[in-house]
PDB file of N, CA and C in Angstrom:
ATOM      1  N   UNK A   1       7.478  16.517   5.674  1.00  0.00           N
ATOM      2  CA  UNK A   1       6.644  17.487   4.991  1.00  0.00           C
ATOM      3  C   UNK A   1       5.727  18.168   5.989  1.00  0.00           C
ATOM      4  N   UNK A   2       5.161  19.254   5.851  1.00  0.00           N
ATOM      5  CA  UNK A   2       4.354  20.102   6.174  1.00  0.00           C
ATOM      6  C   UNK A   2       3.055  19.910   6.810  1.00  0.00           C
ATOM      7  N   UNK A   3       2.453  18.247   6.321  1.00  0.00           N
ATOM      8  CA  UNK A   3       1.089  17.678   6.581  1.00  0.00           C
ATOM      9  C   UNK A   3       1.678  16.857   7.731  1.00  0.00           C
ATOM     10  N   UNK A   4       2.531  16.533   7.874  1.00  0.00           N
ATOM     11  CA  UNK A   4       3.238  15.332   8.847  1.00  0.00           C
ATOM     12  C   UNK A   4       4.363  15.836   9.780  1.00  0.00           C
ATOM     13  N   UNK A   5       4.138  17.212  10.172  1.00  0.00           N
ATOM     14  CA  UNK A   5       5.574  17.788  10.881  1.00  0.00           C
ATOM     15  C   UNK A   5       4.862  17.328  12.402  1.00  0.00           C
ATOM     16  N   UNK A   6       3.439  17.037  13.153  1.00  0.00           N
ATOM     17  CA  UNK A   6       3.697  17.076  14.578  1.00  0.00           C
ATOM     18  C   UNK A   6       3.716  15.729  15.026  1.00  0.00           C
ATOM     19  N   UNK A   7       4.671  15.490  16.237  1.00  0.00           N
ATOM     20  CA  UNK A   7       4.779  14.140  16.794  1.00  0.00           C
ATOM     21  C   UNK A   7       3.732  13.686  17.673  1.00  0.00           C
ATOM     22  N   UNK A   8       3.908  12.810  18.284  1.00  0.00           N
ATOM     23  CA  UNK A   8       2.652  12.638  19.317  1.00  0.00           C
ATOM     24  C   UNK A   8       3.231  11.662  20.119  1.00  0.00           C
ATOM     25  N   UNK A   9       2.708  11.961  21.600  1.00  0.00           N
ATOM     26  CA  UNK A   9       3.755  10.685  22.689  1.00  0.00           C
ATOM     27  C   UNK A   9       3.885   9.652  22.327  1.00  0.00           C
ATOM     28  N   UNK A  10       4.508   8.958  22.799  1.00  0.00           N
ATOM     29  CA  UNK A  10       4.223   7.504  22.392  1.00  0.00           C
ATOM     30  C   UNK A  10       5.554   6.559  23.393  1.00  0.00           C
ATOM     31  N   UNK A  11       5.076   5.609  24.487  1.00  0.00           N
ATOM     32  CA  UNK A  11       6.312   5.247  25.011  1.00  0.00           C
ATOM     33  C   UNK A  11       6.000   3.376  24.919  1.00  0.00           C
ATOM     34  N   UNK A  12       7.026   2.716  25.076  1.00  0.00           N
ATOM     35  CA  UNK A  12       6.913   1.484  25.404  1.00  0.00           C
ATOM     36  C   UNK A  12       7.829   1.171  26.319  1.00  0.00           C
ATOM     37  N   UNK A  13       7.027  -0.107  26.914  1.00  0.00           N
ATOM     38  CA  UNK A  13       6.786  -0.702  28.452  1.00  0.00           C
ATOM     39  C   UNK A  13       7.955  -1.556  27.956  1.00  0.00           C
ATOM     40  N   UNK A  14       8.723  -2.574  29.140  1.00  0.00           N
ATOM     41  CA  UNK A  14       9.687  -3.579  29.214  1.00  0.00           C
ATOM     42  C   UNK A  14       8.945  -4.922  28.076  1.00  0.00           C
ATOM     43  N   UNK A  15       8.000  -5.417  28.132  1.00  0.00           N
ATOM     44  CA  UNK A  15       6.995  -6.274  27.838  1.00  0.00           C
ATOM     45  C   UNK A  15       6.242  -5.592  26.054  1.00  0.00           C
ATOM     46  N   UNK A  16       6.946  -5.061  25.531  1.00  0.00           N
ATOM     47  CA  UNK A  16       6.534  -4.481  24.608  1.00  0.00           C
ATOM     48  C   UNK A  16       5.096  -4.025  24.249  1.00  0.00           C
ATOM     49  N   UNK A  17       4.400  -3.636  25.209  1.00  0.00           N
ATOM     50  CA  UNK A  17       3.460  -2.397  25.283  1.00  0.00           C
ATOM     51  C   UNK A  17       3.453  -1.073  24.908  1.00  0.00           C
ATOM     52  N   UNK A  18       2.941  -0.775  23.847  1.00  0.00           N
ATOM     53  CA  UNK A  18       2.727   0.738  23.810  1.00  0.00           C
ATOM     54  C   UNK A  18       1.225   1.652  24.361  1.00  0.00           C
ATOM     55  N   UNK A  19       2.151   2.532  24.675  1.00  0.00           N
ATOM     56  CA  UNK A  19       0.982   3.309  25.383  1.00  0.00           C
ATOM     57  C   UNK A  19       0.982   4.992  24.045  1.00  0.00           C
ATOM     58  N   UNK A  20      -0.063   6.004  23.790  1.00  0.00           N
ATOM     59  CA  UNK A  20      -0.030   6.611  23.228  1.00  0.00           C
ATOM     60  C   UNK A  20      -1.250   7.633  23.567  1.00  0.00           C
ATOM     61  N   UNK A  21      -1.252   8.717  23.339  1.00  0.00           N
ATOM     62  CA  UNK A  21      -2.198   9.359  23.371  1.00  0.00           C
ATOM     63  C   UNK A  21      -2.676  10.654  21.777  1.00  0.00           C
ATOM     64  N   UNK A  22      -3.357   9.437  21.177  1.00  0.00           N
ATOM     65  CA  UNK A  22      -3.582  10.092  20.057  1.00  0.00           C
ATOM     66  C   UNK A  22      -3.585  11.819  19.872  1.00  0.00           C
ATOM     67  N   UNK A  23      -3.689  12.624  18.999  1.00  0.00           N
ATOM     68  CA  UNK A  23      -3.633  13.809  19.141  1.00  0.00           C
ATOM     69  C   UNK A  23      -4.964  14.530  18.496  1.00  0.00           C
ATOM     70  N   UNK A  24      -5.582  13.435  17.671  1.00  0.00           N
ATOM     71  CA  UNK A  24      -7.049  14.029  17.299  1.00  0.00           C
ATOM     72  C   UNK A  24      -8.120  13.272  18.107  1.00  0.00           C
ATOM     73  N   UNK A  25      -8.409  13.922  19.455  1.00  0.00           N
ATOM     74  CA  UNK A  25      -9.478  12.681  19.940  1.00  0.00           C
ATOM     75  C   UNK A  25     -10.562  14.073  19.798  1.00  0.00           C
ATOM     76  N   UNK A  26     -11.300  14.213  19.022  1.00  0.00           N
ATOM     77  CA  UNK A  26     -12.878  15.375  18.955  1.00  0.00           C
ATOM     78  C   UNK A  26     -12.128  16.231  18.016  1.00  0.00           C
ATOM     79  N   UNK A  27     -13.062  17.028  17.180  1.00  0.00           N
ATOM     80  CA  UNK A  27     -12.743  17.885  16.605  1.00  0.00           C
ATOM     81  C   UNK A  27     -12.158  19.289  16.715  1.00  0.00           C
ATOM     82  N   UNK A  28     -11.270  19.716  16.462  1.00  0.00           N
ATOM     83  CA  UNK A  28     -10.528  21.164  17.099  1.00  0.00           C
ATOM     84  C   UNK A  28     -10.361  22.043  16.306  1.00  0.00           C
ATOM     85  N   UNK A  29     -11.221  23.032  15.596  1.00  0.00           N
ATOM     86  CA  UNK A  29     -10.049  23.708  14.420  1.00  0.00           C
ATOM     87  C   UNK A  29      -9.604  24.699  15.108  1.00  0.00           C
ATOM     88  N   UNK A  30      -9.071  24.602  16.274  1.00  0.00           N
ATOM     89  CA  UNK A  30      -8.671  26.070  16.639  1.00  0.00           C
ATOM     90  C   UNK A  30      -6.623  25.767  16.499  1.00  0.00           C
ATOM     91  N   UNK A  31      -6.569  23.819  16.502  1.00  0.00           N
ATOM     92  CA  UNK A  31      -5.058  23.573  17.051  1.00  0.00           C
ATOM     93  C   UNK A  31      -4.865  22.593  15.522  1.00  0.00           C
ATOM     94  N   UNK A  32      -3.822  22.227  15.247  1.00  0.00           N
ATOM     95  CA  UNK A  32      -3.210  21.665  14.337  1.00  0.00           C
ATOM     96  C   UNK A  32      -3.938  19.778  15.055  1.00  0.00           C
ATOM     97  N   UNK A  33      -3.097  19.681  16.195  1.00  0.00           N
ATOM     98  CA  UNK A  33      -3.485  18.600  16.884  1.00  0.00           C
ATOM     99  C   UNK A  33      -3.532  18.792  18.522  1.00  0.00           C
ATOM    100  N   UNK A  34      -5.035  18.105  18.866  1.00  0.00           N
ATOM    101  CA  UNK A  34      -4.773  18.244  20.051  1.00  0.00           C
ATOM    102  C   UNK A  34      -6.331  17.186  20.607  1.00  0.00           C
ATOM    103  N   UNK A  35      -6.390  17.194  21.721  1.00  0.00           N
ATOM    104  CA  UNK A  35      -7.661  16.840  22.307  1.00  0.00           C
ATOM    105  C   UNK A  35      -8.436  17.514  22.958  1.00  0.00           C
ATOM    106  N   UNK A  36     -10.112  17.218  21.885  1.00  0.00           N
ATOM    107  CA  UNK A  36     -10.821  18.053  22.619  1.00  0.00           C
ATOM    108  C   UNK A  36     -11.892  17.224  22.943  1.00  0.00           C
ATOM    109  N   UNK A  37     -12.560  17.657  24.460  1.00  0.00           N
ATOM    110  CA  UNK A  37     -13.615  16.247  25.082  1.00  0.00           C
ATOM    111  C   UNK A  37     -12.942  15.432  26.194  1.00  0.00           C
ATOM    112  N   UNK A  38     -13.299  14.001  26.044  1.00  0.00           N
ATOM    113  CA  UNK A  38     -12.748  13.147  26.871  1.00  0.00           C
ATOM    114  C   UNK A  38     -11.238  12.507  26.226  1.00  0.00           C
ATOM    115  N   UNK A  39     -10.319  12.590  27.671  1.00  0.00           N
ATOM    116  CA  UNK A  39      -9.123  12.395  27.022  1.00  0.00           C
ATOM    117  C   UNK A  39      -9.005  11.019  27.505  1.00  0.00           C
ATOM    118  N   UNK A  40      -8.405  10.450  26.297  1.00  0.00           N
ATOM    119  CA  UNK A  40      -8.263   8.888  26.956  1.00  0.00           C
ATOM    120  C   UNK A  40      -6.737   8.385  26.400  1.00  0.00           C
ATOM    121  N   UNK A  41      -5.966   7.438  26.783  1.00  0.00           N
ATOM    122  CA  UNK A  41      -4.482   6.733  26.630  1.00  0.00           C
ATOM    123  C   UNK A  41      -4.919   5.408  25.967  1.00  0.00           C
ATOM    124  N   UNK A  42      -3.866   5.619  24.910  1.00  0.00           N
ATOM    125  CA  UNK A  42      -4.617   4.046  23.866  1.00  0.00           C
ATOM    126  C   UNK A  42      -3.137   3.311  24.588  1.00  0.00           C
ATOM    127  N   UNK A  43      -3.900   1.580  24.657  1.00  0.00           N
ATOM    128  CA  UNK A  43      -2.706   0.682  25.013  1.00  0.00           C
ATOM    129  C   UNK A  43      -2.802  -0.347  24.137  1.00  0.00           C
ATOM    130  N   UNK A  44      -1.524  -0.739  22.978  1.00  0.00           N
ATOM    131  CA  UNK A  44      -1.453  -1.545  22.602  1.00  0.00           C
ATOM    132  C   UNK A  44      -0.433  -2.748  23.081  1.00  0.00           C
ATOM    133  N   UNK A  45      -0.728  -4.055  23.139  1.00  0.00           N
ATOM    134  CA  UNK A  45      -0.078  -4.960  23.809  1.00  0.00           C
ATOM    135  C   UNK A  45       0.269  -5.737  22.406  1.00  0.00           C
ATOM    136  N   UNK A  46       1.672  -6.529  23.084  1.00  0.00           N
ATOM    137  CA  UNK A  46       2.710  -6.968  22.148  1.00  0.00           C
ATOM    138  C   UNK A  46       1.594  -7.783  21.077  1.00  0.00           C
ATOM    139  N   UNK A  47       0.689  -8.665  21.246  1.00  0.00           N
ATOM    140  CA  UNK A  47      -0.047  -9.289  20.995  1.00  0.00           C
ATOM    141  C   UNK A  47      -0.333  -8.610  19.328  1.00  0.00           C
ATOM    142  N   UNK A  48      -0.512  -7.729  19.459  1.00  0.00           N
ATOM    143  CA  UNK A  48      -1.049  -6.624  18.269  1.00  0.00           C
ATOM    144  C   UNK A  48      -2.577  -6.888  17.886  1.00  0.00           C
ATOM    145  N   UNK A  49      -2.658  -5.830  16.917  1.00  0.00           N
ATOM    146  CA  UNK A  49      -4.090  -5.627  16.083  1.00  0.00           C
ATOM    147  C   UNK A  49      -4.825  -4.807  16.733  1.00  0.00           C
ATOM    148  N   UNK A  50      -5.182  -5.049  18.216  1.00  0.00           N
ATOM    149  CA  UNK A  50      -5.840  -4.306  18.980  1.00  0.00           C
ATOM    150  C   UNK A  50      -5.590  -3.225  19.635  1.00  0.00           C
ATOM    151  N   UNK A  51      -6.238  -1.943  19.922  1.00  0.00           N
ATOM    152  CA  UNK A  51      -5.854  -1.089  21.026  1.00  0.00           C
ATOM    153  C   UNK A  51      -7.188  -0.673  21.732  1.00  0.00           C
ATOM    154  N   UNK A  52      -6.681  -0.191  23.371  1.00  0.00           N
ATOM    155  CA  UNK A  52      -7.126  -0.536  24.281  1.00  0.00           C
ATOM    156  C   UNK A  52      -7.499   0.986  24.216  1.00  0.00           C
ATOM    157  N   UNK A  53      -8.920   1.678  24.807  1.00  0.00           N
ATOM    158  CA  UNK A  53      -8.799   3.270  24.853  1.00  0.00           C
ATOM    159  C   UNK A  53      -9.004   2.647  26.352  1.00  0.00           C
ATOM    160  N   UNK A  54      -7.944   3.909  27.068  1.00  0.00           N
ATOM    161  CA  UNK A  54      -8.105   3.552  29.089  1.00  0.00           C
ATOM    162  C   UNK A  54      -8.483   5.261  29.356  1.00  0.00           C
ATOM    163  N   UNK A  55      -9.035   5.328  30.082  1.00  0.00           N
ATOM    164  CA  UNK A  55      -9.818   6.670  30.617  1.00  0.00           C
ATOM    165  C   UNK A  55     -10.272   6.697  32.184  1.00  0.00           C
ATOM    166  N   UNK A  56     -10.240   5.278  32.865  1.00  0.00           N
ATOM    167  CA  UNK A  56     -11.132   5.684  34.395  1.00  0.00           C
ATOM    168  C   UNK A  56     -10.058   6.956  35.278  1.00  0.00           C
ATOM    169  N   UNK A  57     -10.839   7.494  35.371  1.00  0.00           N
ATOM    170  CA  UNK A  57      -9.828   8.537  35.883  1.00  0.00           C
ATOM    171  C   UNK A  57      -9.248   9.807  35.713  1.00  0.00           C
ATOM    172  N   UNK A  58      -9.752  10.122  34.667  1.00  0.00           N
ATOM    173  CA  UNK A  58      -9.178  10.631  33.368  1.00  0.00           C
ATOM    174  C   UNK A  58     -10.155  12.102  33.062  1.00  0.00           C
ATOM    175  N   UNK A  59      -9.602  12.885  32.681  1.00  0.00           N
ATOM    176  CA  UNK A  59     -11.118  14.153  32.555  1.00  0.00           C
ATOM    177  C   UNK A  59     -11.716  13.954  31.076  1.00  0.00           C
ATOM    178  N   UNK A  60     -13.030  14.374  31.444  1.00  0.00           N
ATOM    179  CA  UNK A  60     -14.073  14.098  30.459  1.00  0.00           C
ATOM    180  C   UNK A  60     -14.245  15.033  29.124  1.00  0.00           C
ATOM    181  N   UNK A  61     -13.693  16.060  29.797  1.00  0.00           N
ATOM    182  CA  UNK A  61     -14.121  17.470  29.098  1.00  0.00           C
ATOM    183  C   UNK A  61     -12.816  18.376  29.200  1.00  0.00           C
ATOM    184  N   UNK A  62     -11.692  17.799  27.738  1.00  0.00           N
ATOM    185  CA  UNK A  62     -10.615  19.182  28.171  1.00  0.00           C
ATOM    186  C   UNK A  62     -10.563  19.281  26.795  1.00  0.00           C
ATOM    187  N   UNK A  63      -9.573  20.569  26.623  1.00  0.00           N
ATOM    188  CA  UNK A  63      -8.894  21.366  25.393  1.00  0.00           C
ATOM    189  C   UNK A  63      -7.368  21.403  25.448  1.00  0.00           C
ATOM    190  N   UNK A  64      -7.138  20.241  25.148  1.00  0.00           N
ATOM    191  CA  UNK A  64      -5.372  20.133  25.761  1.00  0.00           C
ATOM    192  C   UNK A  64      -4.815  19.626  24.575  1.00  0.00           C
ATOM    193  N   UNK A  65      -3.280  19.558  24.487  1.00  0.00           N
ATOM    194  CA  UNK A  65      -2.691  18.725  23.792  1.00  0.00           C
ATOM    195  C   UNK A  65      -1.341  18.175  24.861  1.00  0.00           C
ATOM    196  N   UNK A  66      -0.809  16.798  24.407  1.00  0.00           N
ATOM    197  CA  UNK A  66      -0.315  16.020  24.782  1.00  0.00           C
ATOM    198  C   UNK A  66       1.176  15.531  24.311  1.00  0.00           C
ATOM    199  N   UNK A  67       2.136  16.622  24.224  1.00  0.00           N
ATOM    200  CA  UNK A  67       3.246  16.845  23.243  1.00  0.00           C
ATOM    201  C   UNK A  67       4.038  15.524  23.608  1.00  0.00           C
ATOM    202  N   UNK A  68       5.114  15.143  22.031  1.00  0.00           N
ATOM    203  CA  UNK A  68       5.505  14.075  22.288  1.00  0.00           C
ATOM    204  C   UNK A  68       6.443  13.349  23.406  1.00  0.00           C
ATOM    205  N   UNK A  69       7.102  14.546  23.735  1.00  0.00           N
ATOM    206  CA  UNK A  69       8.199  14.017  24.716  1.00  0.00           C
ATOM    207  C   UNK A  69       6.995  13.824  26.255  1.00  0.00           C
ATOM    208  N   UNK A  70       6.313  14.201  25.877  1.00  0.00           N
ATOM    209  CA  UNK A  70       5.147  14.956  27.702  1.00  0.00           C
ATOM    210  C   UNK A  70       4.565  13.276  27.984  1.00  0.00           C
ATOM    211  N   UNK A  71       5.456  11.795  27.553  1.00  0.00           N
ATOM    212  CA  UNK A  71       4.348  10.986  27.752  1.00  0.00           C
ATOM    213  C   UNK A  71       5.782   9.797  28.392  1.00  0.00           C
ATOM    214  N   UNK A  72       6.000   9.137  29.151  1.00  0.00           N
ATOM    215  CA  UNK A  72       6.887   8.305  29.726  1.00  0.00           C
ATOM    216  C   UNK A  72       6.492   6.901  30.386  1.00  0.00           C
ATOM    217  N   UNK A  73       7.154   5.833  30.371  1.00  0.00           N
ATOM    218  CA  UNK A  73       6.905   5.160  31.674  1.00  0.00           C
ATOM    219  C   UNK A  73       7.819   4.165  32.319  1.00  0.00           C
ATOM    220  N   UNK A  74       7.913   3.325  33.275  1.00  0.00           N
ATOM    221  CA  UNK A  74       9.026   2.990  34.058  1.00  0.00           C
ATOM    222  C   UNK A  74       8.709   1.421  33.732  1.00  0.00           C
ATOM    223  N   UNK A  75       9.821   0.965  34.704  1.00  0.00           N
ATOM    224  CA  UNK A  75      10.343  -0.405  34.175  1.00  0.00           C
ATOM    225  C   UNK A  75       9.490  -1.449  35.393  1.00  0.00           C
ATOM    226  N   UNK A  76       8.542  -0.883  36.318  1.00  0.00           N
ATOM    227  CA  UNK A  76       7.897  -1.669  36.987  1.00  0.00           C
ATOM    228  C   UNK A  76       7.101  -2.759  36.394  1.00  0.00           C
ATOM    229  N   UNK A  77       6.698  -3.869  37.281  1.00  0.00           N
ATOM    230  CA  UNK A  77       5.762  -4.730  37.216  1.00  0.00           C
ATOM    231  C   UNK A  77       4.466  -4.409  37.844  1.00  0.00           C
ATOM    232  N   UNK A  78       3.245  -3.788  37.094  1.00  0.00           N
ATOM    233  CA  UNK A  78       2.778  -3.237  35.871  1.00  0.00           C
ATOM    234  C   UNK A  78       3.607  -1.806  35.954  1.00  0.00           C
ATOM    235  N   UNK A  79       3.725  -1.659  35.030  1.00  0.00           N
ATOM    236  CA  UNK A  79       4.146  -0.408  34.312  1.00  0.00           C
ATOM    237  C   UNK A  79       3.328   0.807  35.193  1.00  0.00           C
ATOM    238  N   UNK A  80       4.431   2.172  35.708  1.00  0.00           N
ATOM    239  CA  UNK A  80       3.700   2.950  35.576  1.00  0.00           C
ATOM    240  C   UNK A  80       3.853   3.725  34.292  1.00  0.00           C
ATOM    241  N   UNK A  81       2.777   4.546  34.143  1.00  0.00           N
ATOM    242  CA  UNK A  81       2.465   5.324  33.192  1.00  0.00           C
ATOM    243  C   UNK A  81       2.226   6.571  33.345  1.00  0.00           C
ATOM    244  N   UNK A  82       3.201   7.503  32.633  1.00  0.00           N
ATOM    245  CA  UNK A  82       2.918   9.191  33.283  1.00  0.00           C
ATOM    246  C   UNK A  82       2.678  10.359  32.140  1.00  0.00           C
ATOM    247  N   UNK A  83       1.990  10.692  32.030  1.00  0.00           N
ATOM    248  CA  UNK A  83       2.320  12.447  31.042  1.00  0.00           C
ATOM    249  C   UNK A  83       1.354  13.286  31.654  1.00  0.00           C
ATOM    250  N   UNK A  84       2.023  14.568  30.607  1.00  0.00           N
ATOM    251  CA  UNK A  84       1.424  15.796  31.068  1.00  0.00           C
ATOM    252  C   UNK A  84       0.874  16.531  30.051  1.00  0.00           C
ATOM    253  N   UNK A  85       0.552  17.857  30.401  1.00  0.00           N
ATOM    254  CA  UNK A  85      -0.630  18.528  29.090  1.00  0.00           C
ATOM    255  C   UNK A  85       0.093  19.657  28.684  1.00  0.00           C
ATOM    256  N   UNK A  86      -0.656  20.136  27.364  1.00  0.00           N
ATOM    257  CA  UNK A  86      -0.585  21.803  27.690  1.00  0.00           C
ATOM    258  C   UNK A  86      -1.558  23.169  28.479  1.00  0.00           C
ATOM    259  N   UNK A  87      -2.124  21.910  29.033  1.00  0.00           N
ATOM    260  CA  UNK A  87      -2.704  22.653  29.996  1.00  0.00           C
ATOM    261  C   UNK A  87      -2.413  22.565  31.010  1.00  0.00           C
ATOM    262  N   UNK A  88      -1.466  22.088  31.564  1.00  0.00           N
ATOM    263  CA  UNK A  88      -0.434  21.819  33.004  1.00  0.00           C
ATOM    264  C   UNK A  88      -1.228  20.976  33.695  1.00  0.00           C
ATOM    265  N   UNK A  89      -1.121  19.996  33.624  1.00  0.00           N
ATOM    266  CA  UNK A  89      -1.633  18.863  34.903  1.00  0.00           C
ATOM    267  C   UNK A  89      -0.711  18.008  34.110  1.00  0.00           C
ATOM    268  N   UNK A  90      -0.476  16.700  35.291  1.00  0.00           N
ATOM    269  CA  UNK A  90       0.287  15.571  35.191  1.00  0.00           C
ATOM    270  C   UNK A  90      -0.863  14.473  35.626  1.00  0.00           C
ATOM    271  N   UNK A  91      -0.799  13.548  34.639  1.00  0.00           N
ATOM    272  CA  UNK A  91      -1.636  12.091  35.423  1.00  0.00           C
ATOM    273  C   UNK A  91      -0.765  11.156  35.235  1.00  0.00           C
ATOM    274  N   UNK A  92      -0.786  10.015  36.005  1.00  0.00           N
ATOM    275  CA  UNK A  92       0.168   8.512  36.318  1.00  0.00           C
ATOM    276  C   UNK A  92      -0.839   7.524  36.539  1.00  0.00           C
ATOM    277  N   UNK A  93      -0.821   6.483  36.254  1.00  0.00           N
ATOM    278  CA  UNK A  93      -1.235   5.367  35.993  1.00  0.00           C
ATOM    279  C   UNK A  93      -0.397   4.196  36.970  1.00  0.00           C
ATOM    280  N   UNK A  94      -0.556   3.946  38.019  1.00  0.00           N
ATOM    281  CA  UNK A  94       0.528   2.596  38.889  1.00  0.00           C
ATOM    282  C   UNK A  94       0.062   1.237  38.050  1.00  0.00           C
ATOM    283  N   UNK A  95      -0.964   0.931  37.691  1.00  0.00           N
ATOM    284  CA  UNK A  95      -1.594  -0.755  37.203  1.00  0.00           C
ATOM    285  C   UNK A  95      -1.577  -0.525  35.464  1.00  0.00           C
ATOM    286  N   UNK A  96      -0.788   0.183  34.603  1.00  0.00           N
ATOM    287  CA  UNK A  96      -0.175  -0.418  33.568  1.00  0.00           C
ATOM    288  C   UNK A  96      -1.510   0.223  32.610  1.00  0.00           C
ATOM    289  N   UNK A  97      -2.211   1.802  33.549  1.00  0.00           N
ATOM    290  CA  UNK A  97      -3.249   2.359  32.221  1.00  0.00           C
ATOM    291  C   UNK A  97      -4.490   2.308  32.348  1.00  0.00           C
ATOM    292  N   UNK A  98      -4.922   1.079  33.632  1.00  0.00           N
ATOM    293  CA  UNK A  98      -6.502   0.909  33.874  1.00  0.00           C
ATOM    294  C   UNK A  98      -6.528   1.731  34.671  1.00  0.00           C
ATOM    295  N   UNK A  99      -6.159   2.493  35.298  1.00  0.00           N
ATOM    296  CA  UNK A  99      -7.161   3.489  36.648  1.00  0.00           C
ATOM    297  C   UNK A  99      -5.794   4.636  36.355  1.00  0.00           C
ATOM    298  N   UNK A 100      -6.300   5.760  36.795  1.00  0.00           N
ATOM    299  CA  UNK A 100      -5.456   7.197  35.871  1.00  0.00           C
ATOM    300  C   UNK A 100      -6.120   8.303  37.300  1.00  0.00           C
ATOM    301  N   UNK A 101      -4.713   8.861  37.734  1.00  0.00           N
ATOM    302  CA  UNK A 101      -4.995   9.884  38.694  1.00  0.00           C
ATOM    303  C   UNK A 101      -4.582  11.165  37.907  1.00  0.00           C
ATOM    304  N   UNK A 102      -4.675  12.336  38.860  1.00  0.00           N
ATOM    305  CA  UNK A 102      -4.035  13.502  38.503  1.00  0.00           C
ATOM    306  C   UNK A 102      -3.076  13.752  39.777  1.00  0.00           C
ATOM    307  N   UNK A 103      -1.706  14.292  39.023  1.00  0.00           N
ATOM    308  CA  UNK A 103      -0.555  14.380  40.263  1.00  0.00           C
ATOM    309  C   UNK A 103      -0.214  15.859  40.484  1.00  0.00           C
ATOM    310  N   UNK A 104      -0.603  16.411  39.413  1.00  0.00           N
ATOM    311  CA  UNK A 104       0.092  17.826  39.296  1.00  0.00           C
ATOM    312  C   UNK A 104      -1.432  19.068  38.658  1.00  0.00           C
ATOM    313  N   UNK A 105      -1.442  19.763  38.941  1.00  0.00           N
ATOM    314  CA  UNK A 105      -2.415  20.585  37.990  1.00  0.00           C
ATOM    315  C   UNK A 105      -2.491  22.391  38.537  1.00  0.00           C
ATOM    316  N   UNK A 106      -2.415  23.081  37.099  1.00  0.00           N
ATOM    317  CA  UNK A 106      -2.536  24.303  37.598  1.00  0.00           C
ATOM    318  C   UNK A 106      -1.376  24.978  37.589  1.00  0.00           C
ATOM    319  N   UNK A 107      -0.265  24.219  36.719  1.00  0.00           N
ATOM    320  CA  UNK A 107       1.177  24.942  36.504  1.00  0.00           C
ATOM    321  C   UNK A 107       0.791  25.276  34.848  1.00  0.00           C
ATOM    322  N   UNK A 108       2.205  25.843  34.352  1.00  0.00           N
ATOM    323  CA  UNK A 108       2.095  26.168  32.761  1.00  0.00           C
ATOM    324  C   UNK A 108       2.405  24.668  31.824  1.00  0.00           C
ATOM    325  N   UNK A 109       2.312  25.001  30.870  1.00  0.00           N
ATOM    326  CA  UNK A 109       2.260  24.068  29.687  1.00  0.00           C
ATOM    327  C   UNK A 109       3.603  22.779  30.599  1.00  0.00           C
ATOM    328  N   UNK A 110       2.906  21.455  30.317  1.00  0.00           N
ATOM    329  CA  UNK A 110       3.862  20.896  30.596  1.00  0.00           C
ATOM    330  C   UNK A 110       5.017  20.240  29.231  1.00  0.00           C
ATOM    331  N   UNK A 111       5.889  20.142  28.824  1.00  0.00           N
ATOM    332  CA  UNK A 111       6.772  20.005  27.580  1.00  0.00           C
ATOM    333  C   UNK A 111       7.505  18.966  27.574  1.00  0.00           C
ATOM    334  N   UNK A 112       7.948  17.886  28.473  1.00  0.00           N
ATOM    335  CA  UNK A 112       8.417  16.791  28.752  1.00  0.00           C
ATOM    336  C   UNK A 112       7.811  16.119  30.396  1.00  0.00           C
ATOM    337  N   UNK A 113       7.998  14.693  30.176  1.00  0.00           N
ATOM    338  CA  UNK A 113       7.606  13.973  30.863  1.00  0.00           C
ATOM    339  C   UNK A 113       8.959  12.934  30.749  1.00  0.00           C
ATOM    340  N   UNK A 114       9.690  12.707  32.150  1.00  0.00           N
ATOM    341  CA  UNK A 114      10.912  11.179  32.371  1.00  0.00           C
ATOM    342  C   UNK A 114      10.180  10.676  33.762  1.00  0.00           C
ATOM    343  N   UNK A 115      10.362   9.398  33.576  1.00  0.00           N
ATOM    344  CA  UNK A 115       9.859   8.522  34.486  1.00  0.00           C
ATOM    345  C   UNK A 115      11.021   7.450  35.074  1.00  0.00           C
ATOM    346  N   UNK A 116      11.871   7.172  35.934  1.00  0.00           N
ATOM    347  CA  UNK A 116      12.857   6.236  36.613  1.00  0.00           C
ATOM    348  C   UNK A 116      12.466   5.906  37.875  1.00  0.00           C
ATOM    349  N   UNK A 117      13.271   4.361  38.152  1.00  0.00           N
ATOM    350  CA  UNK A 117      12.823   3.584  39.209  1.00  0.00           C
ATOM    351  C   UNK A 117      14.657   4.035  39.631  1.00  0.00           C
ATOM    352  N   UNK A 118      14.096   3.840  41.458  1.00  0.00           N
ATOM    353  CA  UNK A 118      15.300   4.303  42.304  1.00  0.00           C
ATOM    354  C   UNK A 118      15.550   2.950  43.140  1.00  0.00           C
ATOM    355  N   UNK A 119      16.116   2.200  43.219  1.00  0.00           N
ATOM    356  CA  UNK A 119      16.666   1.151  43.655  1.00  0.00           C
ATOM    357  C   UNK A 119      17.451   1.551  45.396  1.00  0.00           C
TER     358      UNK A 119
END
């Protein structure tokens, strides 16, 4: 239906971790869904009940959204963790979500995110 048509990333780790980046973090009426403010990556661990908001690293102050395919991560021990915006930057995560760089920034909308390990 119509109230429930947009997706939102969402990937899981080897270890059944999910990672996600909600799509209403601050109020927006300008977007259906998106984040406005500080953007942060929720981590839920197999454990359940709980989720984790992870941000060190992370910008404080954007107007982005975080489309569903735009969010990935690999089969390492910890997990990396990668997506991108519609505001073109890419951030990755090497330690599984606690510390968050930026890899990419200053291109157009990013629309997918794949993440593979090369042996």
């Amino acid at each position: 239906d119509d109230e429930h048509r947009h997706g939102f990333g969402i990937t899981v780790t080897d270890d059944d971790t999910v990672y996600t980046v909600p799509a209403y973090q601050g109020i927006c009426r300008e977007h259906n869904s998106c984040v406005k403010g500080e953007l942060k990556v929720y981590r839920g661990r197999r454990s359940g009940g709980v989720w984790e908001a992870l941000g060190a690293g992370l910008p404080r102050s954007v107007h982005t959204c975080v489309l569903r395919d735009a969010l990935s991560s690999d089969s390492l021990e910890p997990p990396g963790v990668y997506f991108g915006t519609t505001s073109g930057e890419v951030f990755a995560s090497v330690d599984g979500g606690d510390s968050w760089r930026r890899l990419l920034g200053g291109v157009s909308r990013i629309q997918g995110v794949e993440s593979f390990v090369v042996d």
